[in-house]
N, C-alpha and C. Protein backbone atom coordinates (compact mmCIF):
# COMPACT_ATOMS: atom_id res chain seq x y z
N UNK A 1 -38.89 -25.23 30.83
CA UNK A 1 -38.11 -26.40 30.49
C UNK A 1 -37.71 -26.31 29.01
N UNK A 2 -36.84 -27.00 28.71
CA UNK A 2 -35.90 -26.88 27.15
C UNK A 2 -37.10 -27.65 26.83
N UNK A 3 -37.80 -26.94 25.45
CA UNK A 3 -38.53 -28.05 24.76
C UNK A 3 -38.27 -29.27 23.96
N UNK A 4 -36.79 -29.57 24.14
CA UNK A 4 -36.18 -31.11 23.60
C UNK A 4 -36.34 -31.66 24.84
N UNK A 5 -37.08 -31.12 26.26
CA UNK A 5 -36.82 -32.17 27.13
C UNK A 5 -38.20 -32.59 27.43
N UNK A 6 -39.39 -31.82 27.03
CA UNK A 6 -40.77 -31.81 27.45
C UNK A 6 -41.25 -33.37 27.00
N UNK A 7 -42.08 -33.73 28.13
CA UNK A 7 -42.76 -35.11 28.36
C UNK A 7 -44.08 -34.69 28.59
N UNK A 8 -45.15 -34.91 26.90
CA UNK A 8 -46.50 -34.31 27.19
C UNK A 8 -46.96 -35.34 27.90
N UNK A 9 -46.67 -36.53 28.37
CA UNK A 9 -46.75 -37.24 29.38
C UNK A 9 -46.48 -37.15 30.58
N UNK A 10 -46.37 -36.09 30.96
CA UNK A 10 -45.81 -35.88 32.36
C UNK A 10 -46.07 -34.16 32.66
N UNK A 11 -46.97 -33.32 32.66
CA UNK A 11 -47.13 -32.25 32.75
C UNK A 11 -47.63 -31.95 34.13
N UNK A 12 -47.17 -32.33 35.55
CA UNK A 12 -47.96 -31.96 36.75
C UNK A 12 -47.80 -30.35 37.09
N UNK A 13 -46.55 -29.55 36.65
CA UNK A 13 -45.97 -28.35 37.50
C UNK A 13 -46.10 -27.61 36.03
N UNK A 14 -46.58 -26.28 36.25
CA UNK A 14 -46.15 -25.23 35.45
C UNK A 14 -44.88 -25.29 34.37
N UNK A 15 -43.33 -25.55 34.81
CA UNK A 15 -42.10 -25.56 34.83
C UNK A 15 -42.09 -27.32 34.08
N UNK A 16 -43.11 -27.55 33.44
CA UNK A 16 -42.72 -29.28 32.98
C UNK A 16 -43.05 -28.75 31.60
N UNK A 17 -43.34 -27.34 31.46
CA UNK A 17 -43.94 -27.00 30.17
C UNK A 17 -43.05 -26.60 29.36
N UNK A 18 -42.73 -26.76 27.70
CA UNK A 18 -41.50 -25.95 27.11
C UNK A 18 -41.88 -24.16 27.20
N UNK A 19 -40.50 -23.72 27.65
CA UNK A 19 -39.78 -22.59 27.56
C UNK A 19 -40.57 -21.99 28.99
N UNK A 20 -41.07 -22.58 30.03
CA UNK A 20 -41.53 -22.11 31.41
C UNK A 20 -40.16 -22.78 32.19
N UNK A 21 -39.63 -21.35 33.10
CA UNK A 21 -38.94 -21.99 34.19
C UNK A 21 -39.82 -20.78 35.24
N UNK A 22 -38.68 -20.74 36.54
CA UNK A 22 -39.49 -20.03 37.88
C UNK A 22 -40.14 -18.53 37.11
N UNK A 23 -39.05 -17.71 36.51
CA UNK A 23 -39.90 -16.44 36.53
C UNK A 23 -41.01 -16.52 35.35
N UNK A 24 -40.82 -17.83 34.58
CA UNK A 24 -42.36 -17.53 33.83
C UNK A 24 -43.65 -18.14 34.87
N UNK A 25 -43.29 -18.90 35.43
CA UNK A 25 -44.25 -19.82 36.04
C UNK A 25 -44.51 -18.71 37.37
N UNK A 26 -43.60 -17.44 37.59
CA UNK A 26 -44.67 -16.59 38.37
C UNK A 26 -45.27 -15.96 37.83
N UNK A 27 -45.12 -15.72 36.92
CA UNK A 27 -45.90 -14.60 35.97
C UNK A 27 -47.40 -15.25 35.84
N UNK A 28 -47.53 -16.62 35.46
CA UNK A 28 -48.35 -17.09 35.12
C UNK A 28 -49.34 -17.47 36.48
N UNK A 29 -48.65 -17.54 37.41
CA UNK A 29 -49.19 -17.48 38.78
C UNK A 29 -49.74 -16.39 39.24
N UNK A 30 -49.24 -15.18 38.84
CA UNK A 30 -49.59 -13.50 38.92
C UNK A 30 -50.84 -13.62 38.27
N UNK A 31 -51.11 -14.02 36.85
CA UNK A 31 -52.25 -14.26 35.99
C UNK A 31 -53.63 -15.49 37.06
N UNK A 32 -53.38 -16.01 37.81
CA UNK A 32 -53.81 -17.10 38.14
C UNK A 32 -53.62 -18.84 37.76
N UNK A 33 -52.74 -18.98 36.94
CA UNK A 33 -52.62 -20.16 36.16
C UNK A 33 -51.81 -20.62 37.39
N UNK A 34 -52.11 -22.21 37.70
CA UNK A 34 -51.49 -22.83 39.16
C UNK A 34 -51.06 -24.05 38.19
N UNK A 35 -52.11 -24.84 37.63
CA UNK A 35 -51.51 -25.90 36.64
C UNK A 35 -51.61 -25.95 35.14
N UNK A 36 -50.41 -26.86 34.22
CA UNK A 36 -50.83 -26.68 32.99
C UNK A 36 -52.19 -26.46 32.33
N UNK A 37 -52.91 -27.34 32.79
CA UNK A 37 -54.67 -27.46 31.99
C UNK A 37 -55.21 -26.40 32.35
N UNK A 38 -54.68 -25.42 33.11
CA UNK A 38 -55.46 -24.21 33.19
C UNK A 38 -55.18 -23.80 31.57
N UNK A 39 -54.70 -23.67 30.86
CA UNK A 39 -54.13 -23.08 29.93
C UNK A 39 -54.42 -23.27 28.49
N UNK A 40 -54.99 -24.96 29.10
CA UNK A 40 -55.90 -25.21 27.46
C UNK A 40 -56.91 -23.99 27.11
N UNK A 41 -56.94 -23.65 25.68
CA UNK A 41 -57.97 -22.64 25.33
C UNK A 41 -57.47 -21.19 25.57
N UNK A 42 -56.48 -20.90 26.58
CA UNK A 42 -56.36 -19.83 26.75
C UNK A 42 -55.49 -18.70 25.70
N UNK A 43 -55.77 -17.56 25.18
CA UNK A 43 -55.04 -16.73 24.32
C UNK A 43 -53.87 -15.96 25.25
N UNK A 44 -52.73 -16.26 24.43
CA UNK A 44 -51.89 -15.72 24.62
C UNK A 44 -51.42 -13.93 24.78
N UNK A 45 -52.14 -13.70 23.50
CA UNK A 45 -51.86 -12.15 23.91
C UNK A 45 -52.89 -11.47 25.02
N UNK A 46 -54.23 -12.06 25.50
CA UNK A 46 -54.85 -11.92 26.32
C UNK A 46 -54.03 -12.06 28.11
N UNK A 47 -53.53 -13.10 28.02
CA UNK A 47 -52.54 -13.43 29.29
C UNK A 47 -51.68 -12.36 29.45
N UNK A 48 -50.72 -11.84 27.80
CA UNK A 48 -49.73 -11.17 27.83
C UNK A 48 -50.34 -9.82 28.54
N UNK A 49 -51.74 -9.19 28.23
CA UNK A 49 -52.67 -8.06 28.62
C UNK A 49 -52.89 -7.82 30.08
N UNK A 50 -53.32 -9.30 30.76
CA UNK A 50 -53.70 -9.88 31.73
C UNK A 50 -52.22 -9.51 32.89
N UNK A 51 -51.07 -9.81 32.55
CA UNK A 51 -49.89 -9.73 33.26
C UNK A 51 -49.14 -8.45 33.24
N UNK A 52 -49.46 -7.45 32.19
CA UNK A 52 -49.10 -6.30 32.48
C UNK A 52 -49.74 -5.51 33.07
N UNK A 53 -51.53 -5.73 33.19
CA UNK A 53 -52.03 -4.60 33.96
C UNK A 53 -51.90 -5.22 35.43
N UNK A 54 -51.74 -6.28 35.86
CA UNK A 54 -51.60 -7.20 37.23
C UNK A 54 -50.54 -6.50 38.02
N UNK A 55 -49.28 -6.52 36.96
CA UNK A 55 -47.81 -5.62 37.84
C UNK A 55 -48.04 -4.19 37.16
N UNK A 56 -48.32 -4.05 36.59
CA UNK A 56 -48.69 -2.64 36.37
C UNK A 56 -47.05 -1.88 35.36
N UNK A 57 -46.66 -2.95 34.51
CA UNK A 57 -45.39 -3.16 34.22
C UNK A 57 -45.69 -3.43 32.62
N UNK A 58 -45.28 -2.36 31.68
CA UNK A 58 -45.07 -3.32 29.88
C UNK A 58 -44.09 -4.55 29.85
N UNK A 59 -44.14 -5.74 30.11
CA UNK A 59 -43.15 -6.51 30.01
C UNK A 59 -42.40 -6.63 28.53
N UNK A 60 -41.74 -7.51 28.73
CA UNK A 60 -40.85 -7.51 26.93
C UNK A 60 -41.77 -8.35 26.05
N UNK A 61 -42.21 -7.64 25.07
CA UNK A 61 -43.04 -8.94 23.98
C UNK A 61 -42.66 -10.33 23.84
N UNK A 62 -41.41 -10.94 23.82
CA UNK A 62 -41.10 -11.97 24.01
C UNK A 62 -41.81 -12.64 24.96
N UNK A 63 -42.01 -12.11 26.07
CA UNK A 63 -43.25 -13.14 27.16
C UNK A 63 -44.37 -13.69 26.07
N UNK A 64 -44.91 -12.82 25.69
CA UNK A 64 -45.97 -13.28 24.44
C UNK A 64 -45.47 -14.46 23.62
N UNK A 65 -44.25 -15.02 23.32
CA UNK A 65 -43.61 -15.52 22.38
C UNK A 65 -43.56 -17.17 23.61
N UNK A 66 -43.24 -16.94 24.51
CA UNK A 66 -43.55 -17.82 25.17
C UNK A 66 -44.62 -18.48 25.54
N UNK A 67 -45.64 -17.35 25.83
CA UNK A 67 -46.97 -17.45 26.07
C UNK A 67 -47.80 -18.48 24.82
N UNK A 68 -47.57 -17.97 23.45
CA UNK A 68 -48.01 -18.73 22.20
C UNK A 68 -47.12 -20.10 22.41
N UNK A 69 -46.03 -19.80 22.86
CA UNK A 69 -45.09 -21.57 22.79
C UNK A 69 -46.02 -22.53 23.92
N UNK A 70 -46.27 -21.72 24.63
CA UNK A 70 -47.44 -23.21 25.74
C UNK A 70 -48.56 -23.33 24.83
N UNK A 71 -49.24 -22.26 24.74
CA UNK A 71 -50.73 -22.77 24.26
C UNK A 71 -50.80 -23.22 23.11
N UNK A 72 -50.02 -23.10 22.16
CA UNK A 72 -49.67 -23.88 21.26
C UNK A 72 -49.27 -25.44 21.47
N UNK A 73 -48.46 -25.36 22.32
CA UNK A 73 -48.15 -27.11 22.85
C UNK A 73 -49.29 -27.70 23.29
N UNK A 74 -50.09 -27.04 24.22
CA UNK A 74 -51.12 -27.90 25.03
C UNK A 74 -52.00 -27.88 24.36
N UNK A 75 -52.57 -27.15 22.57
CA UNK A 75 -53.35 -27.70 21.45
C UNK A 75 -53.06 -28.56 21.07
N UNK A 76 -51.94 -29.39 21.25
CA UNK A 76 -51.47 -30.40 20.45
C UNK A 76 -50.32 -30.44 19.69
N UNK A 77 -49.80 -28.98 19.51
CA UNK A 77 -48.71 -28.82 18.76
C UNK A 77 -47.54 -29.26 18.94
N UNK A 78 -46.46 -29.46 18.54
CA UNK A 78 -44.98 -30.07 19.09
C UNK A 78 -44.41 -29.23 19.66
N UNK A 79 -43.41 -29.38 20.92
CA UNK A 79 -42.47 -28.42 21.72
C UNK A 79 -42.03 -27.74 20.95
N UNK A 80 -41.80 -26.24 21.02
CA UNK A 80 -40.64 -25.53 20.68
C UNK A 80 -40.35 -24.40 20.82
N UNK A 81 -38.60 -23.72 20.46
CA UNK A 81 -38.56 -22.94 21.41
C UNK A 81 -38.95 -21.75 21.18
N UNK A 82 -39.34 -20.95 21.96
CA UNK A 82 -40.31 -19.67 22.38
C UNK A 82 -40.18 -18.89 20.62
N UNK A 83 -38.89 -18.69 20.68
CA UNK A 83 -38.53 -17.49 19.80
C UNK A 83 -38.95 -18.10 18.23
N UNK A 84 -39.30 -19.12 17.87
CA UNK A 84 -40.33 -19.72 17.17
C UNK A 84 -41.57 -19.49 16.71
N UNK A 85 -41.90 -18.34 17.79
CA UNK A 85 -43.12 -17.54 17.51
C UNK A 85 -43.01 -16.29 17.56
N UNK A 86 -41.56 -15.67 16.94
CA UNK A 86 -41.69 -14.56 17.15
C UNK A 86 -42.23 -13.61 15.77
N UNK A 87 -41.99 -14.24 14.99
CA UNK A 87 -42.83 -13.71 13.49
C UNK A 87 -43.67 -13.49 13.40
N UNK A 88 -44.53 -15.00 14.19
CA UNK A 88 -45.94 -14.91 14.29
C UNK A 88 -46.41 -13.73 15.33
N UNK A 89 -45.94 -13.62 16.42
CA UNK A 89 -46.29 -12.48 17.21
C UNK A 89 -45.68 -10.61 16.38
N UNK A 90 -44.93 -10.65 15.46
CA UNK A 90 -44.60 -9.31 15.36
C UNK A 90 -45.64 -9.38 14.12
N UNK A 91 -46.42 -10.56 13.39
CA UNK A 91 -47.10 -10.21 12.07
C UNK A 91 -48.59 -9.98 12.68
N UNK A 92 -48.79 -10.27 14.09
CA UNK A 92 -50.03 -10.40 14.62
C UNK A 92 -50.44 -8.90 15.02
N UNK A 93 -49.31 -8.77 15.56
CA UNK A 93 -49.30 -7.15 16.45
C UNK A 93 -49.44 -5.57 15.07
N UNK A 94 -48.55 -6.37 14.03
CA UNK A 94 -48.50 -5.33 12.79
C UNK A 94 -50.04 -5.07 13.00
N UNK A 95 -50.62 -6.38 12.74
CA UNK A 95 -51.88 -5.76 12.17
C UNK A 95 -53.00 -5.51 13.59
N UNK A 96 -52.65 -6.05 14.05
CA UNK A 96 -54.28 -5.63 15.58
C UNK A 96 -52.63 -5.07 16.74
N UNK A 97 -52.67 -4.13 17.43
CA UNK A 97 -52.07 -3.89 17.80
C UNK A 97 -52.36 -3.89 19.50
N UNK A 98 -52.04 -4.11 20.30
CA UNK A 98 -52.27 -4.29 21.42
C UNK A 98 -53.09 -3.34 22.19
N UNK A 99 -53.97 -2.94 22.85
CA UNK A 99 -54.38 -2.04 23.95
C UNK A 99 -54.39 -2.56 25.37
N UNK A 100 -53.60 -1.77 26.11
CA UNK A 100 -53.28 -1.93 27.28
C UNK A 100 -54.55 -1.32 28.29
């Protein structure tokens, strides 16, 4: 969903979350995540880890960028959109770099 439209009042479906529509909300279904509150607490680049060895696929880092845009929201943070975290994900990766 556009995060100018998100209602943290209203989170029943995956897809009520900013920057989740169908193909993130399978991905996250691939991972096991069925509803938002699964998601409190959860790390992002861990999920991002979690979803590439699942399809057996490097997806585009940007998933990660999305991935930080939920769990960031459902800490409390304000909607916004994905690519918002993309600094934060390329200054994260500089330094700890991913293992697949």
């Amino acid at each position: 969903m556009n995060p100018s439209k998100v209602d943290r009042n209203h989170l029943l479906r995956l897809t009520d979350l900013p920057n989740v529509g169908p193909a993130c909300e399978k991905d996250l279904r691939l991972i096991g995540i069925r509803v938002p509150a699964q998601l409190r607490g959860r790390d992002a680049y861990d999920m991002y880890a979690q979803l590439c060895l699942r399809t057996g696929v490097l997806h585009d880092p940007c998933v990660i960028d999305v991935f930080l845009s939920i769990t960031h929201f459902l800490a409390g943070e304000a909607a916004q959109p994905w690519w918002a975290f993309s600094a934060q994900r390329r200054a994260h990766l500089a330094h700890e770099p991913m293992q697949l």
